[in-house]
N, C-alpha and C. Protein backbone atom coordinates (compact mmCIF):
# COMPACT_ATOMS: atom_id res chain seq x y z
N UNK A 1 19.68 -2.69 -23.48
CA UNK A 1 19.21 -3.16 -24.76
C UNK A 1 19.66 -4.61 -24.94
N UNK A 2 18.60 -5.46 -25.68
CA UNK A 2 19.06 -6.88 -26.12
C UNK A 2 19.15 -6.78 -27.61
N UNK A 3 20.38 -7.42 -27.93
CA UNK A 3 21.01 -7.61 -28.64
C UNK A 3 20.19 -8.70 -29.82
N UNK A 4 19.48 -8.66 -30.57
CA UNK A 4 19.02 -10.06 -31.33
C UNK A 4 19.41 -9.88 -32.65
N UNK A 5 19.91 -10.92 -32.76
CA UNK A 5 20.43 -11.91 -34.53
C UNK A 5 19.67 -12.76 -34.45
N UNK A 6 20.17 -12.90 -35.99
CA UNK A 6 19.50 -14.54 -36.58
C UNK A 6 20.76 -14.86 -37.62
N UNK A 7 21.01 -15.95 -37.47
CA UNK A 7 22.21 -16.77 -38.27
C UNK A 7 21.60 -17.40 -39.39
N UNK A 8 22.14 -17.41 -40.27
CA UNK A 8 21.45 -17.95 -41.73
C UNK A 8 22.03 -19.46 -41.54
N UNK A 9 21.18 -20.41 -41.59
CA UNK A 9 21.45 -22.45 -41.90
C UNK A 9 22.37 -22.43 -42.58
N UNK A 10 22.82 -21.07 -43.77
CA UNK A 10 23.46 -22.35 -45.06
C UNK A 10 24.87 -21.66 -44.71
N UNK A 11 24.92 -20.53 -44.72
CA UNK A 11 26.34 -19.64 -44.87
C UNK A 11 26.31 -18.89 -42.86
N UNK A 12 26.13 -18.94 -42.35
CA UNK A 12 26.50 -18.57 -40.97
C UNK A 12 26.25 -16.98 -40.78
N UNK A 13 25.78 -16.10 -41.46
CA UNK A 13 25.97 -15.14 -41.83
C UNK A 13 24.87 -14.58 -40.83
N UNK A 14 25.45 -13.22 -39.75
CA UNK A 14 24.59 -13.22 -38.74
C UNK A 14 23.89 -11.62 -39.60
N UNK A 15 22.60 -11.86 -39.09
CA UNK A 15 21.92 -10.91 -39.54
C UNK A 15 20.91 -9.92 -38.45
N UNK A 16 20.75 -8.64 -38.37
CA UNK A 16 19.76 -8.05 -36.89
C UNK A 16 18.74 -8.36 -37.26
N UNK A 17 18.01 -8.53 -36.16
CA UNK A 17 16.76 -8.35 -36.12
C UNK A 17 15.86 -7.37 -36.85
N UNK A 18 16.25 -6.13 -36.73
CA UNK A 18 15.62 -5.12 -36.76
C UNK A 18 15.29 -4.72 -38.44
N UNK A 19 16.44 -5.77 -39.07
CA UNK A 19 16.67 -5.60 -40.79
C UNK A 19 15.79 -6.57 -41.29
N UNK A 20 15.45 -7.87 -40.41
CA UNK A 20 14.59 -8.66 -40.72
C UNK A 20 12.94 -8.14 -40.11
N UNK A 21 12.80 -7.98 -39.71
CA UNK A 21 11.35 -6.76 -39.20
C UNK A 21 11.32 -5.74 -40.41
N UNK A 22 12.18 -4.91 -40.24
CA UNK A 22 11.81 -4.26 -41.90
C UNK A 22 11.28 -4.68 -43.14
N UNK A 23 12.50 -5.45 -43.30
CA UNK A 23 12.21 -6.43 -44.63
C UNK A 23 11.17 -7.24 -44.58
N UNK A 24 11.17 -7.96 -43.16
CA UNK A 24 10.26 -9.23 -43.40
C UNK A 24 10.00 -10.44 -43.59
N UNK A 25 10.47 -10.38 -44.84
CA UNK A 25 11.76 -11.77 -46.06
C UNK A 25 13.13 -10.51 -46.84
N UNK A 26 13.79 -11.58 -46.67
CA UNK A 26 15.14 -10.95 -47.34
C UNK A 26 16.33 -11.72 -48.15
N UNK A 27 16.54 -11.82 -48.79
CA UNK A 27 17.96 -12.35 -49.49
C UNK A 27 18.77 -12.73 -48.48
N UNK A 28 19.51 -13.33 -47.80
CA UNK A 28 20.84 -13.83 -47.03
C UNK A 28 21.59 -12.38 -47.97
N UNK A 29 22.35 -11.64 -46.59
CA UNK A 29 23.59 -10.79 -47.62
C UNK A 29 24.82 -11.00 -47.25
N UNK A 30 24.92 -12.88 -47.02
CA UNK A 30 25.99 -13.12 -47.34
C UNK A 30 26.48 -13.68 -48.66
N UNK A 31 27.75 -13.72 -49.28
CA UNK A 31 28.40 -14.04 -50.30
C UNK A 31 27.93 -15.22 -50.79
N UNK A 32 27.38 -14.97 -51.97
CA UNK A 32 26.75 -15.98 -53.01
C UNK A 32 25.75 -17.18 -52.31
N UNK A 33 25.09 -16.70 -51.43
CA UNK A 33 24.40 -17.00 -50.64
C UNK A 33 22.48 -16.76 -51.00
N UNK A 34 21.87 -17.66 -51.40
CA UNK A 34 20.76 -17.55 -52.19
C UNK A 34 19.52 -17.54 -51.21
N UNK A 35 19.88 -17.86 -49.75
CA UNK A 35 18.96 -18.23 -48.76
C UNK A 35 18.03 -17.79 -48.36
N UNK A 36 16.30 -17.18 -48.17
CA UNK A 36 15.76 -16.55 -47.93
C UNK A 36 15.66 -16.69 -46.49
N UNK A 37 15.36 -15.03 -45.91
CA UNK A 37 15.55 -14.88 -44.16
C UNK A 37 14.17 -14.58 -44.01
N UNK A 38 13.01 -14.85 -43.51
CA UNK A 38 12.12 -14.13 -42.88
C UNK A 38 12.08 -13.77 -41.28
N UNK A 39 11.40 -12.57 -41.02
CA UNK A 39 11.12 -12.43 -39.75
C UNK A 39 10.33 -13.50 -38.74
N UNK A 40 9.63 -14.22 -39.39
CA UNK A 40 9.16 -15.57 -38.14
C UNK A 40 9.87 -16.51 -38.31
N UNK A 41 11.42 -16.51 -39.08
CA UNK A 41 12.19 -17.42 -38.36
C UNK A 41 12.61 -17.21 -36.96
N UNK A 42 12.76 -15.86 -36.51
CA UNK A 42 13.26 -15.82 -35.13
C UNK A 42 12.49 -16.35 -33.94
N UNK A 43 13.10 -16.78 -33.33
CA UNK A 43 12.25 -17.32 -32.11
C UNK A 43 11.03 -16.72 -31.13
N UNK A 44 9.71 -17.18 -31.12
CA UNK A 44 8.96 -16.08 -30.64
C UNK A 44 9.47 -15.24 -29.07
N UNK A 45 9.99 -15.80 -28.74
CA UNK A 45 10.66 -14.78 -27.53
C UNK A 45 11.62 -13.88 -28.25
N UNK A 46 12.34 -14.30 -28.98
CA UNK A 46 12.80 -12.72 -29.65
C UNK A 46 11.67 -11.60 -30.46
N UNK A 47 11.30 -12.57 -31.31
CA UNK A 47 9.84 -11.64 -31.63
C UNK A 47 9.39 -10.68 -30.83
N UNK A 48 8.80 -11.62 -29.88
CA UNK A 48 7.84 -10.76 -28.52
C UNK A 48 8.99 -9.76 -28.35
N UNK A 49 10.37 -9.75 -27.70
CA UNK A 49 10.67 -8.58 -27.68
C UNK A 49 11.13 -7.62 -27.98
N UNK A 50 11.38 -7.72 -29.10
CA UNK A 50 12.03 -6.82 -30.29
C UNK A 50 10.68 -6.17 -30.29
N UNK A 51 9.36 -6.84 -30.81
CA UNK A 51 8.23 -6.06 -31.12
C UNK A 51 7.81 -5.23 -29.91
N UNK A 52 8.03 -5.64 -28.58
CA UNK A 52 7.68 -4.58 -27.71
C UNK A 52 8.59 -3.64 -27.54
N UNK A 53 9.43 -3.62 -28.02
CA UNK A 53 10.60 -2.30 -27.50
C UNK A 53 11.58 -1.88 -29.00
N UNK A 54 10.66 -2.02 -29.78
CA UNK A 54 10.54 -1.60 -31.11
C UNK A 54 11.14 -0.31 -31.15
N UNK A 55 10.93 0.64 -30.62
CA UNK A 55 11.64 1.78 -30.12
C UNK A 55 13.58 2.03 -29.97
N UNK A 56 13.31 1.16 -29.80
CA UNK A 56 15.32 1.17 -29.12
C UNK A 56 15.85 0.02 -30.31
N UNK A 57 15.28 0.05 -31.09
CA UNK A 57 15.86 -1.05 -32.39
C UNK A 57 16.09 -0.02 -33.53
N UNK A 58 16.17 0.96 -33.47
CA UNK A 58 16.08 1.83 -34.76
C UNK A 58 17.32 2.07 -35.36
N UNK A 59 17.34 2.01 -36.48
CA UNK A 59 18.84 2.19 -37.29
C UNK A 59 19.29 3.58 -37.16
């Protein structure tokens, strides 16, 4: 399995992949942290493979 995050610009705050695919867009849930996360911030090579092996990402 590969491992994918995404780090938020303002507060460092690492977030999975798999919570941003759910969500989509999301609040930063770091501390007083107002930042919105979407899923096509991640890089399309993470995209591509998170979305193909969608399977083995499940909470």
């Amino acid at each position: 399995m590969h491992i994918i995050t995404f780090t938020c610009p303002k507060c460092s705050t690492v977030v999975a992949a798999n919570e941003l695919e759910r969500n989509r867009v999301m609040k930063c849930p770091g501390l007083n942290c107002q930042t919105v996360l979407r899923f096509k911030d991640l890089s399309e090579t993470d995209k591509q493979h998170f979305l193909n092996h969608r399977d083995q990402y499940q909470i």
